[in-house]
Protein backbone atom coordinates (compact mmCIF):
# COMPACT_ATOMS: atom_id res chain seq x y z
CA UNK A 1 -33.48 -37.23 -17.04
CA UNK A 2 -35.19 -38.70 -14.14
CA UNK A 3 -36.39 -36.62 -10.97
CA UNK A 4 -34.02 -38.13 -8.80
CA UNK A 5 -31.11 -37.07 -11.03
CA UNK A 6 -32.18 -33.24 -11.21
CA UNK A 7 -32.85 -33.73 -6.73
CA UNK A 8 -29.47 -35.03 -6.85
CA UNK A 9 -27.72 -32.27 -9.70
CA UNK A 10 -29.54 -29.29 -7.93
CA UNK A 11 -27.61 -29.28 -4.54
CA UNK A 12 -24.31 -30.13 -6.24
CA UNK A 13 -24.60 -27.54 -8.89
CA UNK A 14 -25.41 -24.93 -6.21
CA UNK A 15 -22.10 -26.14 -4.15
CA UNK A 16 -20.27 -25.63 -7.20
CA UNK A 17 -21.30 -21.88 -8.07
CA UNK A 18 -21.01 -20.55 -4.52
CA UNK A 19 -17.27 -22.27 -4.48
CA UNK A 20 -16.41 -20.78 -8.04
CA UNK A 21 -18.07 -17.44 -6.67
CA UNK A 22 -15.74 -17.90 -3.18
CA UNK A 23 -13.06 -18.95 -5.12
CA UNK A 24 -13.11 -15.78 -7.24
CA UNK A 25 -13.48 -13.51 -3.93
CA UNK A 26 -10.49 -14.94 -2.53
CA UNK A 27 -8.42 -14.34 -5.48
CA UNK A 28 -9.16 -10.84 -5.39
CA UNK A 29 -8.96 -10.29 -1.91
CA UNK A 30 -5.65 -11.60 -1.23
CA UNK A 31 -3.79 -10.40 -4.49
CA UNK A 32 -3.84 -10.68 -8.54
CA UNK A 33 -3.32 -14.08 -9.96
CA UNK A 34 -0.38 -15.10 -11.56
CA UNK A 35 -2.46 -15.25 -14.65
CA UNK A 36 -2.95 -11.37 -14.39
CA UNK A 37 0.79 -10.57 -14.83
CA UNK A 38 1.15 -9.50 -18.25
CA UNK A 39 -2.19 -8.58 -19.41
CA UNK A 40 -2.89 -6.65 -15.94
CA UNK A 41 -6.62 -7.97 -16.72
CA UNK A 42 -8.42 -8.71 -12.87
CA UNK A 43 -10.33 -12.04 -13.23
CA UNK A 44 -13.85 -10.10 -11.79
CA UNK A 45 -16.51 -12.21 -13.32
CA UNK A 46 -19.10 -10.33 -15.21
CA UNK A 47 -17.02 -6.69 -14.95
CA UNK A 48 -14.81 -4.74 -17.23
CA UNK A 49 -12.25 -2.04 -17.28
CA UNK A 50 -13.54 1.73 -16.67
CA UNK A 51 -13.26 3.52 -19.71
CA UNK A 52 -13.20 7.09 -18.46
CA UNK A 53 -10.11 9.14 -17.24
CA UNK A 54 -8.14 7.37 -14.30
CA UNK A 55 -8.95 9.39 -10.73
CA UNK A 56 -5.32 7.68 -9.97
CA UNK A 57 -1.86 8.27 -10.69
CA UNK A 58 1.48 6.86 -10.25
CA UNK A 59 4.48 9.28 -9.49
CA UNK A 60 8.08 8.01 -8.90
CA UNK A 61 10.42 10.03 -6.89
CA UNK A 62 12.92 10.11 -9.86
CA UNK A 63 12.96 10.66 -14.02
CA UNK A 64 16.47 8.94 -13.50
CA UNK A 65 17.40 5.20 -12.16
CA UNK A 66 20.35 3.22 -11.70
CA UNK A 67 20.88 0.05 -11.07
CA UNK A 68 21.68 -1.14 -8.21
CA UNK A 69 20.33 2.11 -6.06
CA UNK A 70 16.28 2.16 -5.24
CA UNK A 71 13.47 4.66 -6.06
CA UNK A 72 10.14 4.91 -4.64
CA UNK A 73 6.59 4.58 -6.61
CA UNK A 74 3.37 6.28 -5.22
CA UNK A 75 -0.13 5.58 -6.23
CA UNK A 76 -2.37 8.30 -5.84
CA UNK A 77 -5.45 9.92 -6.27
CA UNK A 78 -8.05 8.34 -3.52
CA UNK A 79 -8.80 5.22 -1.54
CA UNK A 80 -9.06 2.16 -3.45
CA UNK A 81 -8.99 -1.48 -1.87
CA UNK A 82 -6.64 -3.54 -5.27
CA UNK A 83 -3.87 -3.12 -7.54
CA UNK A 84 -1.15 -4.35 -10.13
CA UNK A 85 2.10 -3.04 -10.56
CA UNK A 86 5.28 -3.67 -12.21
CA UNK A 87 8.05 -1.37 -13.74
CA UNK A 88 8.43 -2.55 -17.24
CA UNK A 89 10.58 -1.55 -20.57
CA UNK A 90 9.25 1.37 -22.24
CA UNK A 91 6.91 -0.67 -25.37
CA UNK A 92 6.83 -3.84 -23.86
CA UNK A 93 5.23 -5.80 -20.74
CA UNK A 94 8.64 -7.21 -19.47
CA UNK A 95 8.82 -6.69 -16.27
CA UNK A 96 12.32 -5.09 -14.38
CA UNK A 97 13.80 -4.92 -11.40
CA UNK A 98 12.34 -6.12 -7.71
CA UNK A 99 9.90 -4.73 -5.02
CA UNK A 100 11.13 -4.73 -1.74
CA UNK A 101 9.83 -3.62 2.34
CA UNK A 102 6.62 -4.16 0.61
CA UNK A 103 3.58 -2.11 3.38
CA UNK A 104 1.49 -4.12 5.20
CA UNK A 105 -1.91 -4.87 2.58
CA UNK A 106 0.53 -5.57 0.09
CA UNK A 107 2.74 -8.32 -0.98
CA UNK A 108 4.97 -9.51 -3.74
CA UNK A 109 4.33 -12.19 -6.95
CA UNK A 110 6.89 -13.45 -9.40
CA UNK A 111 5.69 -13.59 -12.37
CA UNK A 112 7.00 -14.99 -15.52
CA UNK A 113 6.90 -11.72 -18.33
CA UNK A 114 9.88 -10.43 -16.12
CA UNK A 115 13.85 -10.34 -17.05
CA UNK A 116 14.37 -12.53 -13.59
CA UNK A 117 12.54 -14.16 -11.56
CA UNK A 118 12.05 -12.88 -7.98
CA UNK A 119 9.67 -10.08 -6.33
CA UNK A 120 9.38 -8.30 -9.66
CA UNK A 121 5.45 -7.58 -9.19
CA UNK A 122 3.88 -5.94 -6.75
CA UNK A 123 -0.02 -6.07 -5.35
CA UNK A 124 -2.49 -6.08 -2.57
CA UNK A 125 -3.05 -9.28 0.12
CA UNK A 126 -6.33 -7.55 1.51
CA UNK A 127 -8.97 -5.23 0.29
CA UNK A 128 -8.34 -3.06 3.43
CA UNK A 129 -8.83 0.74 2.04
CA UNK A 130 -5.66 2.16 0.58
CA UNK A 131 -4.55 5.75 -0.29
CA UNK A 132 -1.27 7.35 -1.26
CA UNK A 133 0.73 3.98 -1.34
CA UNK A 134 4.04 3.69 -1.98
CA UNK A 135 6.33 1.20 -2.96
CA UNK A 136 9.78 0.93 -3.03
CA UNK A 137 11.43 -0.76 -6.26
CA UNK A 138 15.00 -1.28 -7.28
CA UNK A 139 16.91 -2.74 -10.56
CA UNK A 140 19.49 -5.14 -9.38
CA UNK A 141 23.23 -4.02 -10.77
CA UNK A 142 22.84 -7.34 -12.71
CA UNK A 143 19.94 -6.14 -14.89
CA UNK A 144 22.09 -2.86 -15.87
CA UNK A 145 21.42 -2.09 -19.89
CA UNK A 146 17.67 -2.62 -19.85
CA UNK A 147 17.12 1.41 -21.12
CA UNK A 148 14.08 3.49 -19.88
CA UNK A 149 11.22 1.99 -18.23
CA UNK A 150 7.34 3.15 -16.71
CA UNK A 151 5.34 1.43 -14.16
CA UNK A 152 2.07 0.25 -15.12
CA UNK A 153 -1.18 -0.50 -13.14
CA UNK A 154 -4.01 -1.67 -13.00
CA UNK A 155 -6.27 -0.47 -9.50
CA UNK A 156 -8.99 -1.37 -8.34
CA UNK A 157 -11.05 1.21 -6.55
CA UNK A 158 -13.68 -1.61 -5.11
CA UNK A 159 -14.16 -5.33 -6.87
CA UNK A 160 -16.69 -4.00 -10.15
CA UNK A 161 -15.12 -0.83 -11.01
CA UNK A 162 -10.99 -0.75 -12.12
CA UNK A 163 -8.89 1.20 -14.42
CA UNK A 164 -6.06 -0.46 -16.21
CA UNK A 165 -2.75 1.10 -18.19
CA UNK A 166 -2.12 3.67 -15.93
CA UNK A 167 1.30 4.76 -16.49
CA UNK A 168 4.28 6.57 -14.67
CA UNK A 169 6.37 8.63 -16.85
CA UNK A 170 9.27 7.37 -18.43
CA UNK A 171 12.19 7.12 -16.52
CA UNK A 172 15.84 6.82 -18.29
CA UNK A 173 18.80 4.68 -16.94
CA UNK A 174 21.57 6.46 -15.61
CA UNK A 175 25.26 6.31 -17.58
CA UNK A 176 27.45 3.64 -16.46
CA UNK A 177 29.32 4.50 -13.53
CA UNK A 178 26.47 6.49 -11.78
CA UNK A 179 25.95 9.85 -11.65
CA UNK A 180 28.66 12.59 -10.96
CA UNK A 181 29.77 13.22 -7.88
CA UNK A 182 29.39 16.82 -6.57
CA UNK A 183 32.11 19.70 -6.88
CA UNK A 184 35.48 18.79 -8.27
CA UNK A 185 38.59 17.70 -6.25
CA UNK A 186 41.01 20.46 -6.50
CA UNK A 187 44.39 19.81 -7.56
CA UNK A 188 47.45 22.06 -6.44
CA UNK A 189 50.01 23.12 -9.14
CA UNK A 190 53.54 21.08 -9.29
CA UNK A 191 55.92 22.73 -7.50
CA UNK A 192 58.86 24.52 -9.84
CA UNK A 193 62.47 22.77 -10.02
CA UNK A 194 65.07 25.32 -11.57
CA UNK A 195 66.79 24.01 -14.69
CA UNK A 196 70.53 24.79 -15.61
CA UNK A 197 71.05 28.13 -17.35
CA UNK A 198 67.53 29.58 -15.21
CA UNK A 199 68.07 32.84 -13.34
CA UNK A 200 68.74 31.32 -9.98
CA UNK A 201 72.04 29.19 -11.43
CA UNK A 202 73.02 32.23 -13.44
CA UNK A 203 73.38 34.34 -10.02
CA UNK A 204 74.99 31.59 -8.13
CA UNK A 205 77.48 31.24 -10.86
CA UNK A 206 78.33 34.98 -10.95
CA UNK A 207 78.75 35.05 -7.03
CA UNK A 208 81.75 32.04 -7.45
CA UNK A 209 83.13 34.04 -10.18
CA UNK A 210 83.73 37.06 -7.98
CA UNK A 211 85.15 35.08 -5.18
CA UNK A 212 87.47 33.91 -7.02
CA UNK A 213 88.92 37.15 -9.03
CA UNK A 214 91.18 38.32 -5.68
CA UNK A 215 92.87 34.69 -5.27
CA UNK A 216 93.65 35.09 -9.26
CA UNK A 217 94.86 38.04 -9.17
CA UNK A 218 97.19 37.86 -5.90
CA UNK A 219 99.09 34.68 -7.87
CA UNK A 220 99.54 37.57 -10.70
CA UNK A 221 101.17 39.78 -8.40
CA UNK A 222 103.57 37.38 -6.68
């Protein structure tokens, strides 16, 4: 290789790393790729996963859901500046229901390990610090019969150092027709109809009856 070739190779070599290096930045700091979706995996060159005990947790504000209605998911447990989130089917990564009035640092992908296509993931558009965030998710009435799910996570507490798999606890799907509805309606008692041969025709009967023994016996007399 001649010396003008490596003058020539060094400049555009060094372009190319500091764009693959921006290019990575970018992705992280304005959300997960779609690549991400089902293995939660962020694409942070040269890092891995944390293998100790998650500082962060993910509660849901019911053990119950039903479609059509909405429930709200909170991480917790610190600041952290990314994240991954979808509700999926208990033993699987397919991803249910939709994300919606997403807070501001956040914002929406549709990804394909879902039932339908639509907001159905949600994640960060900034590495602005985050703490106790919660999201609001729903499962559409049209995705009814999809059984228990768990949201899974994947956050990010700065760029090198993430925890993935961090679970919710399961929540069931409600019975069809939604839950019951408080206190029962209270229902009066038919009102009684007297039948021939009850008391109250018996008495009426005897009261004609003894009317009419003086007219019977006056034709008798005459």
């Amino acid at each position: 290789m001649s010396s003008e070739s490596v003058t020539v190779m060094g400049p555009v070599l060094a372009l190319a790393i500091v764009a693959a290096l921006f290019s990575g930045a970018e992705a992280y700091g304005s959300g997960a790729p779609l690549t991400a979706c089902t293995s939660q995996q962020p694409g942070h060159y040269g890092t891995t996963a944390q293998t100790s005990a998650s500082p962060y947790s993910l509660t849901v504000s019911s053990s119950e859901y039903t479609p059509g209605q909405t429930l709200t998911v909170q991480i917790t447990g610190g600041d952290f500046q990314g994240f991954l989130i979808q509700a999926r089917k208990v033993g699987t990564t397919t991803a249910v229901g939709f994300f919606s009035s997403l807070p501001s640092g956040t914002k929406a992908n549709d990804c394909d390990n879902v039932v339908a296509a639509g907001d159905n993931t949600a994640t960060h558009s900034s590495t602005a610090t985050k703490r106790d965030l919660t999201l609001t998710w729903s499962a559409p009435e049209s995705q009814a019969g999809q059984g228990a799910i768990e949201f899974v996570a994947t956050v990010a507490q700065a760029k090198p150092t993430y925890w993935m798999g961090i679970k919710s606890s399961q929540i069931t799907e409600a019975a069809s027709g939604g839950s019951t509805p408080t206190g029962s309606p209270q229902t009066s008692a038919p009102a009684t109809t007297a039948t021939p041969g009850s008391g109250a025709t018996m008495a009426t009967t005897f009261n004609l009856l003894l009317l009419a023994i003086p007219a019977f016996l006056a034709k008798l007399l005459m």
